[in-house]
C-alpha atoms as a PDB file:
ATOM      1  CA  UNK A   1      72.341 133.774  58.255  1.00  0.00           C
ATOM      2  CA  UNK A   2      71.963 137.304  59.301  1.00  0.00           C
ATOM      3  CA  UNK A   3      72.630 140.000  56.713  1.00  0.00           C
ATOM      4  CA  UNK A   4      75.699 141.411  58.483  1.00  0.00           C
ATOM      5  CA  UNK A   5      77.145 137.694  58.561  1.00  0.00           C
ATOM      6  CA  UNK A   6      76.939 137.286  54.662  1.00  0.00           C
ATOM      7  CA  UNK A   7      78.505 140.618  54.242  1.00  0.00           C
ATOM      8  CA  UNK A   8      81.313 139.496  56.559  1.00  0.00           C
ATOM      9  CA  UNK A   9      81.864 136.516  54.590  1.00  0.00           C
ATOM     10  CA  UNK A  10      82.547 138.340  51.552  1.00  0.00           C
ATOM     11  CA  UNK A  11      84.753 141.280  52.910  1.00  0.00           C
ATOM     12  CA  UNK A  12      87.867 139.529  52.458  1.00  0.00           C
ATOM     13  CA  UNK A  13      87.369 139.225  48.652  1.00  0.00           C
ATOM     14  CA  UNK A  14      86.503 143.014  48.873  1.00  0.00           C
ATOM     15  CA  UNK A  15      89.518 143.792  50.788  1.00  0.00           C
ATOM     16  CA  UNK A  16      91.654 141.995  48.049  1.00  0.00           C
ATOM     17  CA  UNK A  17      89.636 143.208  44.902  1.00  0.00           C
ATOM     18  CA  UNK A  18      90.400 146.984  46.999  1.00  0.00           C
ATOM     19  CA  UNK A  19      94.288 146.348  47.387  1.00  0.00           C
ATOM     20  CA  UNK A  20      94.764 145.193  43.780  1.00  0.00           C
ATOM     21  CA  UNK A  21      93.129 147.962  41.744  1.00  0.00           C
ATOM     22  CA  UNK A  22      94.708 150.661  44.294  1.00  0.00           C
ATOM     23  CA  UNK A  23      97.807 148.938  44.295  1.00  0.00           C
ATOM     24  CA  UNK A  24      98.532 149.422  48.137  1.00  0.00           C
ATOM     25  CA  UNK A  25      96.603 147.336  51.276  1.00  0.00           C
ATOM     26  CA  UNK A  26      96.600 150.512  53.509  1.00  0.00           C
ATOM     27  CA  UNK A  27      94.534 152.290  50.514  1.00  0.00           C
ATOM     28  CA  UNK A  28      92.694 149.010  49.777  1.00  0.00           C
ATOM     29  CA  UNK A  29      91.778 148.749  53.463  1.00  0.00           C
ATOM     30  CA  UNK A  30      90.399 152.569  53.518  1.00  0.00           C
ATOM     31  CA  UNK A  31      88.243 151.994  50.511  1.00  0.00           C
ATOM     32  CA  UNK A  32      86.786 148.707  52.435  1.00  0.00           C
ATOM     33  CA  UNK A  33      86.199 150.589  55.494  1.00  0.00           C
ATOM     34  CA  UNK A  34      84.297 153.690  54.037  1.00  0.00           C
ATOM     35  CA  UNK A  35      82.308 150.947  52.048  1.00  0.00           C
ATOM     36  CA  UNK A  36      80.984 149.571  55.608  1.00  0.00           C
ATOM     37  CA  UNK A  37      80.611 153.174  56.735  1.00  0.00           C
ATOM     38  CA  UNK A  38      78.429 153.782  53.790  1.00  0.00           C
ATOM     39  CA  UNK A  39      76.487 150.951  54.091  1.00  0.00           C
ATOM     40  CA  UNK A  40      75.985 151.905  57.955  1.00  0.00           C
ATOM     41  CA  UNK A  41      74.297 155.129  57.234  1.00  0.00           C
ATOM     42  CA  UNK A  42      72.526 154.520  53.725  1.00  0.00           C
ATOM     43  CA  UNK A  43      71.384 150.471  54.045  1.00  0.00           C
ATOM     44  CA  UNK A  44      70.070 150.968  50.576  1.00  0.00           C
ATOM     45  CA  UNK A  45      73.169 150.728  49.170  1.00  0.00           C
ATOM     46  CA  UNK A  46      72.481 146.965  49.659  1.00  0.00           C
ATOM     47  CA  UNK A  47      70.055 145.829  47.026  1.00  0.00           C
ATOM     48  CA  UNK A  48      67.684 142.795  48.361  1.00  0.00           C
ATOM     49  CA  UNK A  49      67.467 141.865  45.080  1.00  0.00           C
ATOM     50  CA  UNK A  50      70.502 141.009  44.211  1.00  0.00           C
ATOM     51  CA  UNK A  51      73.447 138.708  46.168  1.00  0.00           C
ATOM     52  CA  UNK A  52      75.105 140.349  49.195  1.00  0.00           C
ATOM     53  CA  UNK A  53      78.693 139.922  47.449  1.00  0.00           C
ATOM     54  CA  UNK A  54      76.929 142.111  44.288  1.00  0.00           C
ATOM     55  CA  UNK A  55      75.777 144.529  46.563  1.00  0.00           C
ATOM     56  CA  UNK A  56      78.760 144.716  48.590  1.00  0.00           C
ATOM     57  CA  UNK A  57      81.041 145.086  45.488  1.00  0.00           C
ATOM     58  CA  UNK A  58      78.394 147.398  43.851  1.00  0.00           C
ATOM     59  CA  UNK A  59      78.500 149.901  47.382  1.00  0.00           C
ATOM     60  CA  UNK A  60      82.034 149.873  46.875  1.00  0.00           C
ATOM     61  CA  UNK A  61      81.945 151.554  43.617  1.00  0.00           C
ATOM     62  CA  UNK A  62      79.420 153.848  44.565  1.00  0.00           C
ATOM     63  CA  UNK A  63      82.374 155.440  47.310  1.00  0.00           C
ATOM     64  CA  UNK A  64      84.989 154.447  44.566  1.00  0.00           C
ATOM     65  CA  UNK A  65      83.272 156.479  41.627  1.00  0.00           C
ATOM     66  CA  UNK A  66      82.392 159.514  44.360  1.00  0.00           C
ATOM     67  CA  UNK A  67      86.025 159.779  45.825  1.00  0.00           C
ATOM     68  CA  UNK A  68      87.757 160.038  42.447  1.00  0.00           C
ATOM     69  CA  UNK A  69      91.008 159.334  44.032  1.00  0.00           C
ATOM     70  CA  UNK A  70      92.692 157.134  46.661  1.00  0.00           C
ATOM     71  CA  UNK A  71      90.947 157.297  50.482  1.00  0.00           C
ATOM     72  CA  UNK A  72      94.503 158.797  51.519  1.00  0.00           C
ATOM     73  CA  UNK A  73      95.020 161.057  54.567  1.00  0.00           C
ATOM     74  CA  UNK A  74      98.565 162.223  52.574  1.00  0.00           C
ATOM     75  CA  UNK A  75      99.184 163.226  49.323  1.00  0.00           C
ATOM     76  CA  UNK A  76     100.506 160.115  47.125  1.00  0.00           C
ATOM     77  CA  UNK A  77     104.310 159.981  46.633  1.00  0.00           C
ATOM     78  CA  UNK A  78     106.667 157.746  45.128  1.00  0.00           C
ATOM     79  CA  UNK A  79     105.035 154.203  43.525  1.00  0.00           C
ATOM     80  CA  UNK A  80     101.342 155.497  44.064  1.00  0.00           C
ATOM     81  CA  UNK A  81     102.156 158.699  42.409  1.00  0.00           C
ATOM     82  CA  UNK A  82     103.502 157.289  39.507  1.00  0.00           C
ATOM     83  CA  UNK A  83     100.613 155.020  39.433  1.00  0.00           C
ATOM     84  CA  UNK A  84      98.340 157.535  39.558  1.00  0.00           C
ATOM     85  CA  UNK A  85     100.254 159.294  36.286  1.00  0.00           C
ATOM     86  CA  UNK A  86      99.444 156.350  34.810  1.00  0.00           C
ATOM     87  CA  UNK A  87      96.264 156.109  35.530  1.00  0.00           C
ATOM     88  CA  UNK A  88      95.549 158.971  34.038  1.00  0.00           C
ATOM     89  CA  UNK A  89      96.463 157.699  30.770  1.00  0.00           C
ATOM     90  CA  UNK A  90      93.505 154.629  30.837  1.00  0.00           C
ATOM     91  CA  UNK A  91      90.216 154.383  29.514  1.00  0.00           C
ATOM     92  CA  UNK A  92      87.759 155.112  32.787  1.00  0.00           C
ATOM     93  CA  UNK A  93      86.463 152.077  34.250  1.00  0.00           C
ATOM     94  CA  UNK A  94      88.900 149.620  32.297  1.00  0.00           C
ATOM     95  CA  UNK A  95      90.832 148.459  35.481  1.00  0.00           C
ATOM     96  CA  UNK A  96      88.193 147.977  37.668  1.00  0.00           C
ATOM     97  CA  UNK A  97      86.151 145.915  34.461  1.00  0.00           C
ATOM     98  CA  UNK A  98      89.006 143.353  34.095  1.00  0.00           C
ATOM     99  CA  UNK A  99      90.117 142.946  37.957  1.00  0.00           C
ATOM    100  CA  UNK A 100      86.132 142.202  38.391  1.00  0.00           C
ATOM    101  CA  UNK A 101      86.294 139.834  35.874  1.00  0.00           C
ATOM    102  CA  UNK A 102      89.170 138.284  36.042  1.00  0.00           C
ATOM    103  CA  UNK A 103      89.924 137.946  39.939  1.00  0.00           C
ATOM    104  CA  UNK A 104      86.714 137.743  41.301  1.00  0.00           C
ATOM    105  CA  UNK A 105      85.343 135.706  38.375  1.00  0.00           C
ATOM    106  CA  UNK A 106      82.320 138.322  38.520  1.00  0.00           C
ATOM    107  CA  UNK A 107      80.052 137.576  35.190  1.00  0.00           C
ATOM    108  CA  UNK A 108      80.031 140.337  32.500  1.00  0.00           C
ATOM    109  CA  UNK A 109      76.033 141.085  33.507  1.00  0.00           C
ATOM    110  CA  UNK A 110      77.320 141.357  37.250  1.00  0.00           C
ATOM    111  CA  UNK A 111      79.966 143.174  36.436  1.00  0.00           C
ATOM    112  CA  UNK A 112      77.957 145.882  34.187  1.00  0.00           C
ATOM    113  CA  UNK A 113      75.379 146.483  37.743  1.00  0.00           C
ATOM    114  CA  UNK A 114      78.495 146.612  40.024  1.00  0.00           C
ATOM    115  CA  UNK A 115      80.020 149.475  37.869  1.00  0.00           C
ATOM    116  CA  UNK A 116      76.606 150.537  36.720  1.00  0.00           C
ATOM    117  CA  UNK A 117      76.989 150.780  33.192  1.00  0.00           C
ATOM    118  CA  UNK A 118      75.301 148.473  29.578  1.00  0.00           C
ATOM    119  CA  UNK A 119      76.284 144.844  29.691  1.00  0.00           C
ATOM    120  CA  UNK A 120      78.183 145.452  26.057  1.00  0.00           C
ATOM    121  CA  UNK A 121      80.632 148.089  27.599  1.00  0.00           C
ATOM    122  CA  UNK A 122      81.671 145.774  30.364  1.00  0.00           C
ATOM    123  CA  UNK A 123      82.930 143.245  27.302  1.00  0.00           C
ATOM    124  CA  UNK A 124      84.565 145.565  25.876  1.00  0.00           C
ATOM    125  CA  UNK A 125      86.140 147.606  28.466  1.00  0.00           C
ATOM    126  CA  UNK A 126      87.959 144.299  29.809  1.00  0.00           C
ATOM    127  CA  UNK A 127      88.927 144.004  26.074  1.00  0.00           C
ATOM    128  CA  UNK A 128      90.491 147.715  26.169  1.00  0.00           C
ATOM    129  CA  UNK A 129      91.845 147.013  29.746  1.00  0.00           C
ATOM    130  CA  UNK A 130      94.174 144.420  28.411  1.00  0.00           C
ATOM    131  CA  UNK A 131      95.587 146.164  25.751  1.00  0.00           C
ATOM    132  CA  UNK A 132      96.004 149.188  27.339  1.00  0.00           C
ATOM    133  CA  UNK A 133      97.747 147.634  30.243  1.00  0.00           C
ATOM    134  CA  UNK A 134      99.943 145.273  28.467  1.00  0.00           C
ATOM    135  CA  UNK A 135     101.413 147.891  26.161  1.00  0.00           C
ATOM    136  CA  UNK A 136     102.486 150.030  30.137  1.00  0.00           C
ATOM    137  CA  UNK A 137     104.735 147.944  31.151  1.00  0.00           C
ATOM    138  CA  UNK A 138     107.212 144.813  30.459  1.00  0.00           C
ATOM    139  CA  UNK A 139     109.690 143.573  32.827  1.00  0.00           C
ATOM    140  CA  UNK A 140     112.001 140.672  34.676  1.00  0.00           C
ATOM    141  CA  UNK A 141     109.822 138.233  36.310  1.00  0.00           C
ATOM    142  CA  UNK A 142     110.970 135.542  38.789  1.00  0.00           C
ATOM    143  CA  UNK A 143     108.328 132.599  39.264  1.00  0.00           C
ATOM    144  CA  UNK A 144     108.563 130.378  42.675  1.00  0.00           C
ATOM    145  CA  UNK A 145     106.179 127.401  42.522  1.00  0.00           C
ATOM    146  CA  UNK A 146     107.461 123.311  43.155  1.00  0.00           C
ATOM    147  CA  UNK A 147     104.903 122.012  40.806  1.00  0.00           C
ATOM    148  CA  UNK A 148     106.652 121.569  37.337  1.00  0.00           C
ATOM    149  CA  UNK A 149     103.557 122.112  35.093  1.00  0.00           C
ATOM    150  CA  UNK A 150     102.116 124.729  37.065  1.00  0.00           C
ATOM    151  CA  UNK A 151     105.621 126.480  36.574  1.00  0.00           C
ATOM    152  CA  UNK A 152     105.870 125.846  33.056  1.00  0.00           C
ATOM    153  CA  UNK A 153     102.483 127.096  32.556  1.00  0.00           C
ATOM    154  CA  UNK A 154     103.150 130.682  34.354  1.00  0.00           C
ATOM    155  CA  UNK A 155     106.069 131.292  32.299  1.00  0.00           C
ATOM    156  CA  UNK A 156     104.580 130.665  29.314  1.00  0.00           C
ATOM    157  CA  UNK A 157     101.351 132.880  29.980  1.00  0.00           C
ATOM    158  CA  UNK A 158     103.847 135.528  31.195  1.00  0.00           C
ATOM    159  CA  UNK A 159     106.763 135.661  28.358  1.00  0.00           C
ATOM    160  CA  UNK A 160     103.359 135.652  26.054  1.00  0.00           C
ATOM    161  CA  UNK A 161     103.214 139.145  27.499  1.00  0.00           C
ATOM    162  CA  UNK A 162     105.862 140.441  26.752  1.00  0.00           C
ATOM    163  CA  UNK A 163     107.758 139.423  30.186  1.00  0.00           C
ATOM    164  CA  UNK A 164     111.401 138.075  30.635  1.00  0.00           C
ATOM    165  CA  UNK A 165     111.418 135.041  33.197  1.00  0.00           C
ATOM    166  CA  UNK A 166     114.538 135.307  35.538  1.00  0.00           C
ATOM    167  CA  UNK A 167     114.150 131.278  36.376  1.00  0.00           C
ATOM    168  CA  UNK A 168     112.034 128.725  38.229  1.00  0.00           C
ATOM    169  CA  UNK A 169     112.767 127.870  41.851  1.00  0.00           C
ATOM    170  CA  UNK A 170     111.585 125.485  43.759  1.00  0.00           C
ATOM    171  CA  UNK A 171     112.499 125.689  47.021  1.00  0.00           C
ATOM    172  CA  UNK A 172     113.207 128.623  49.787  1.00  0.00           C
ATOM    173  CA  UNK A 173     116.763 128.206  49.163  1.00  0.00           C
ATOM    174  CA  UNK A 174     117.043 128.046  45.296  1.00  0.00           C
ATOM    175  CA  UNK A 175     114.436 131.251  45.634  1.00  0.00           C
ATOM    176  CA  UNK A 176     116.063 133.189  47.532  1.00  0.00           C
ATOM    177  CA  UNK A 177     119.719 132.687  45.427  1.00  0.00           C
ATOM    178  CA  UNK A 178     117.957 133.511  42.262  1.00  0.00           C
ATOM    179  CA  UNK A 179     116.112 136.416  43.373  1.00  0.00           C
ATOM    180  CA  UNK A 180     119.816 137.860  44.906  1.00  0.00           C
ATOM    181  CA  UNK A 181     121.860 136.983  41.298  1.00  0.00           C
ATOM    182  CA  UNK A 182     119.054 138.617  39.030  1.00  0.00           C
ATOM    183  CA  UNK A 183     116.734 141.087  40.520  1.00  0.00           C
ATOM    184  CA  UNK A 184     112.930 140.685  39.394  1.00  0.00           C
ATOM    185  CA  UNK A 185     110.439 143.492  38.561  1.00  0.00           C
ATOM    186  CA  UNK A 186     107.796 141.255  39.718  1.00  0.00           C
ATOM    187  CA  UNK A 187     107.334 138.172  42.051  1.00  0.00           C
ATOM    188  CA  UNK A 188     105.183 135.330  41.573  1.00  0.00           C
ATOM    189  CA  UNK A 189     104.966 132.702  44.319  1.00  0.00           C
ATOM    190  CA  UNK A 190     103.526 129.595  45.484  1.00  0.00           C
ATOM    191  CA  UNK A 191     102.681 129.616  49.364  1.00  0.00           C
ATOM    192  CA  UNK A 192     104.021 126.004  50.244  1.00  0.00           C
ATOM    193  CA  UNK A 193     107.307 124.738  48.308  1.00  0.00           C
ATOM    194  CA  UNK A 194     108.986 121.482  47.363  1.00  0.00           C
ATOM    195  CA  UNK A 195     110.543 121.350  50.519  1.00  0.00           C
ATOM    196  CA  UNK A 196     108.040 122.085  52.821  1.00  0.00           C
ATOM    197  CA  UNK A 197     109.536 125.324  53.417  1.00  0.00           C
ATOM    198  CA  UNK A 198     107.603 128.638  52.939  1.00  0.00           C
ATOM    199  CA  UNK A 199     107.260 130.674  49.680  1.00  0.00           C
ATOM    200  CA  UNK A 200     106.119 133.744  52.096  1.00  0.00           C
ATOM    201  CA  UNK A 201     109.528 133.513  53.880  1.00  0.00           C
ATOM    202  CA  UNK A 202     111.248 133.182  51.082  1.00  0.00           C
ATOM    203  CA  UNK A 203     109.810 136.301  49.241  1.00  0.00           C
ATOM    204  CA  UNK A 204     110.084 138.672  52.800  1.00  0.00           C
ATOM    205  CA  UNK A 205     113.960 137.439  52.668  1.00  0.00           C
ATOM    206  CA  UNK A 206     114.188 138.705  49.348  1.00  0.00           C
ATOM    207  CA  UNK A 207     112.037 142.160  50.324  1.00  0.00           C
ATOM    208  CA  UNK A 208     114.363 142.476  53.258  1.00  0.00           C
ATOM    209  CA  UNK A 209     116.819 144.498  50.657  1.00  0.00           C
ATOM    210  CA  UNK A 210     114.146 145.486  47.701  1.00  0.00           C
ATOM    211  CA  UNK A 211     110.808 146.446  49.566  1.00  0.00           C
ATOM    212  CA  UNK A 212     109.911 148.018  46.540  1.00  0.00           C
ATOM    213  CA  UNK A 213     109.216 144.524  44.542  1.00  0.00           C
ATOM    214  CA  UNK A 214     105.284 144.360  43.656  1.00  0.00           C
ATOM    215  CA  UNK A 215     104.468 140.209  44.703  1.00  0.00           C
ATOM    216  CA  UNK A 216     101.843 137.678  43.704  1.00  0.00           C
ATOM    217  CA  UNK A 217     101.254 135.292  45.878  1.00  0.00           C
ATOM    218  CA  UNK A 218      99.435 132.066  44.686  1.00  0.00           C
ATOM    219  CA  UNK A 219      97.459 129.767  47.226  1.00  0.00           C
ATOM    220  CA  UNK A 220      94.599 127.400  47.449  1.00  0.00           C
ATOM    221  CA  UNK A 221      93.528 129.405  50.406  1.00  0.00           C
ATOM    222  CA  UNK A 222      92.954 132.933  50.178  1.00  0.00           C
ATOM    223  CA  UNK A 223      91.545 133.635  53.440  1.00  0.00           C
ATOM    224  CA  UNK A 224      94.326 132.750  55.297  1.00  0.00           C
ATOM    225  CA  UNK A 225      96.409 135.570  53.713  1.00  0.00           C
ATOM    226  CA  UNK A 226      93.417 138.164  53.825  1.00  0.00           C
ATOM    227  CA  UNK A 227      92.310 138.043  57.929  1.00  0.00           C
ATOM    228  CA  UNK A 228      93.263 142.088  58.049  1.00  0.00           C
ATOM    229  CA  UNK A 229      95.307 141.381  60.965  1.00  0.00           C
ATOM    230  CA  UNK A 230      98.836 141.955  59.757  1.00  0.00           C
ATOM    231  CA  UNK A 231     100.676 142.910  56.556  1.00  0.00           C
ATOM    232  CA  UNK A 232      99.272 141.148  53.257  1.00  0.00           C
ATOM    233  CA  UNK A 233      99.747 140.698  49.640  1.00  0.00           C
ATOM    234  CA  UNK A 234      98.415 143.526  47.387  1.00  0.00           C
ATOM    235  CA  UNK A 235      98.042 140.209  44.426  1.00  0.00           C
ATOM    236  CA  UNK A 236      96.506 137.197  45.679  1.00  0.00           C
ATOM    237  CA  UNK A 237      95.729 134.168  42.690  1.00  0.00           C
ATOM    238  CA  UNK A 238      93.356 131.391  43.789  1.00  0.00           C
ATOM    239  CA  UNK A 239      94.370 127.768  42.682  1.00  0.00           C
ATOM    240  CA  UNK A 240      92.865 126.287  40.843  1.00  0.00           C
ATOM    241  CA  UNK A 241      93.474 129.597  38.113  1.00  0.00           C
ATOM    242  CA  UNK A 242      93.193 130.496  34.928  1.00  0.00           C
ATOM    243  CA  UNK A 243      95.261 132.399  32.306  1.00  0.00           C
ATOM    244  CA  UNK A 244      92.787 135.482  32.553  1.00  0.00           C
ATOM    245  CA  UNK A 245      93.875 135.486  36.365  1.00  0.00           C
ATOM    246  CA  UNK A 246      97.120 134.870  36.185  1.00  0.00           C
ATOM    247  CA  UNK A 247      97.184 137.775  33.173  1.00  0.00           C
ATOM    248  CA  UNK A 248      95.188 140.144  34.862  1.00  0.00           C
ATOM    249  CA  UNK A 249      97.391 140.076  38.316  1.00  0.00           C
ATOM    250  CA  UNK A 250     100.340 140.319  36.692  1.00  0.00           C
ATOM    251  CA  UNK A 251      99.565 143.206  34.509  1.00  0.00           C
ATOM    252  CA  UNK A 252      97.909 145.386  37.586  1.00  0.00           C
ATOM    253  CA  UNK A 253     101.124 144.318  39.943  1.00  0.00           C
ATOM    254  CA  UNK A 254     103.555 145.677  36.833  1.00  0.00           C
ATOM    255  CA  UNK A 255     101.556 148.525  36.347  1.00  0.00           C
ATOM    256  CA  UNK A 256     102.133 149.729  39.930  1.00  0.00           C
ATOM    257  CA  UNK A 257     106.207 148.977  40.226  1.00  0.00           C
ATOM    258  CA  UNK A 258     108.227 151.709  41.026  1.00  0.00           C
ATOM    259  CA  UNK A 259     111.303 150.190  39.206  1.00  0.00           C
ATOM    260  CA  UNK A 260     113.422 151.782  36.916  1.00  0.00           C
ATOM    261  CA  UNK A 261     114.578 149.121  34.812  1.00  0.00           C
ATOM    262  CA  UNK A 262     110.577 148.970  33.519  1.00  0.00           C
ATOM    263  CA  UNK A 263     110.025 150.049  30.196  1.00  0.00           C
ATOM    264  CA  UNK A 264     107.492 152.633  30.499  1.00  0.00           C
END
C-alpha cells in the first residue's frame, strides 16, 4: 500500500481527533486540510520510522502548535469564543494529551512524540486535563441508547461527574418527548435504536429548535459518520468503549456549550 493510501486511511480519525479538541467540524476540517498541505510541501513531516497514523497525528501538531489559534478565516464569536476564554484558563497541552489518549487510544510513549514532549509529562498532563476540565463545567445530560446496560453504565460514569441525567430513551419517539419536556446541556446517543428507528433523526429533530446543543454520537462504525461529505458530529465514541472515552467526550463536548444554564 502506497504511502498516500495509508495516510488516507487514517484521515478520518484525524478529522475527528481535529473537530473534538476545536470543538467545531468546519475548524476541525481546516486544521486537517493545512495538515495535508504541510505534508505536501515538507514530506519530512512524515517520519519513516514511525507508523503513518503517528506521523500523521504528529504533522498535525506541528501546524497546531505553529497556528496558536483556530485555522479561522473570521474572528471567533459566540460558543468558540467562549471556548477560547476558557481555554485560556488550561494547562498547555492538557486537552490535546487526554483527547489523544482517550479517543484515539494513542499510548502515553506515542502520545509524548505526537506532542513532542518527555513520556512522564504526557501521564501527567492527561491527569491535570481531567481535573481541570471536570471542575469547568456540570450540566443536564439526556442519554439515548436501547441497550439497558449500556444505558445504565453511561449514566453512572456521567452523574460520577458531576452531571444530572434528564432520562433514558429508547426509541426516536420517547427521545424526542424527553428532550422537548427537559432541555439537555449535552446529548449522548446511540446511532440505531430499539425500534429500528434512527438516533441521528431523532437528535436533528431535537436540534431543529436548539442548534446550539453540543452531541455525542455513539456507533460501532465511525467511518460512516466521518466521510467529509456532509454535516458530522463534533463527538464521535467507538463501541466497544471505555469509561476514559466516554469521560473524556463528554467533558470536551461540555466544555464547548454555549448554554447558560452551565455552571461555569
Amino acid at each position: 500500500m502506497s504511502m498516500s493510501m495509508r495516510i488516507a486511511k487514517e484521515l478520518p480519525y484525524l478529522r475527528r481527533y481535529a473537530r473534538a479538541l476545536t470543538g467545531s467540524q468546519q475548524t476541525g476540517d481546516r486544521y486537517a486540510a493545512a495538515t495535508l498541505e504541510a505534508i505536501l510541501e515538507d514530506r519530512s513531516l512524515l517520519d519513516s520510522e514511525i507508523s503513518p497514523k503517528l506521523g500523521l497525528f504528529r504533522a498535525f501538531h506541528t501546524v497546531w502548535q505553529t497556528t496558536g489559534a483556530p485555522v479561522s478565516e473570521d474572528p471567533a464569536t459566540g460558543t468558540e469564543a467562549r471556548a477560547q476564554s476558557l481555554l485560556a484558563s488550561l494547562t498547555t497541552n492538557t486537552r490535546e494529551a487526554l483527547l489523544l489518549r482517550s479517543l484515539e487510544e494513542f499510548s502515553y510513549e506515542d502520545i509524548a512524540q505526537i506532542i513532542q514532549i518527555p513520556d512522564q509529562e504526557a501521564r501527567e498532563l492527561v491527569a491535570i486535563a481531567y481535573t481541570e476540565m471536570s471542575r469547568s463545567v456540570q450540566g443536564r445530560i439526556q442519554i439515548i441508547e436501547d441497550e439497558p446496560l449500556i444505558a445504565l453504565d453511561i449514566k453512572s460514569i456521567v452523574t460520577e461527574m458531576g452531571h444530572e441525567v434528564t432520562g433514558i430513551a429508547r426509541t426516536h419517539k420517547e427521545a424526542v418527548a424527553l428532550g422537548q419536556k427537559t432541555r439537555p446541556d449535552l446529548i449522548l446517543a446511540d446511532i440505531h435504536l430499539a425500534d429500528d428507528s434512527s438516533g441521528v433523526e431523532a437528535v436533528a429533530e431535537l436540534l431543529r429548535d436548539n442548534a446550539d446543543i453540543p452531541v455525542i454520537f455513539i456507533t460501532a462504525y465511525p467511518e460512516r459518520l466521518l466521510t467529509g461529505e456532509k454535516p458530522e458530529p463534533a463527538f464521535l465514541i467507538t463501541k466497544p468503549f471505555e469509561e476514559e472515552q466516554v469521560r473524556s467526550a463528554v467533558s470536551q463536548a461540555m466544555f464547548f456549550a454555549s448554554t447558560k444554564t452551565l455552571n461555569v
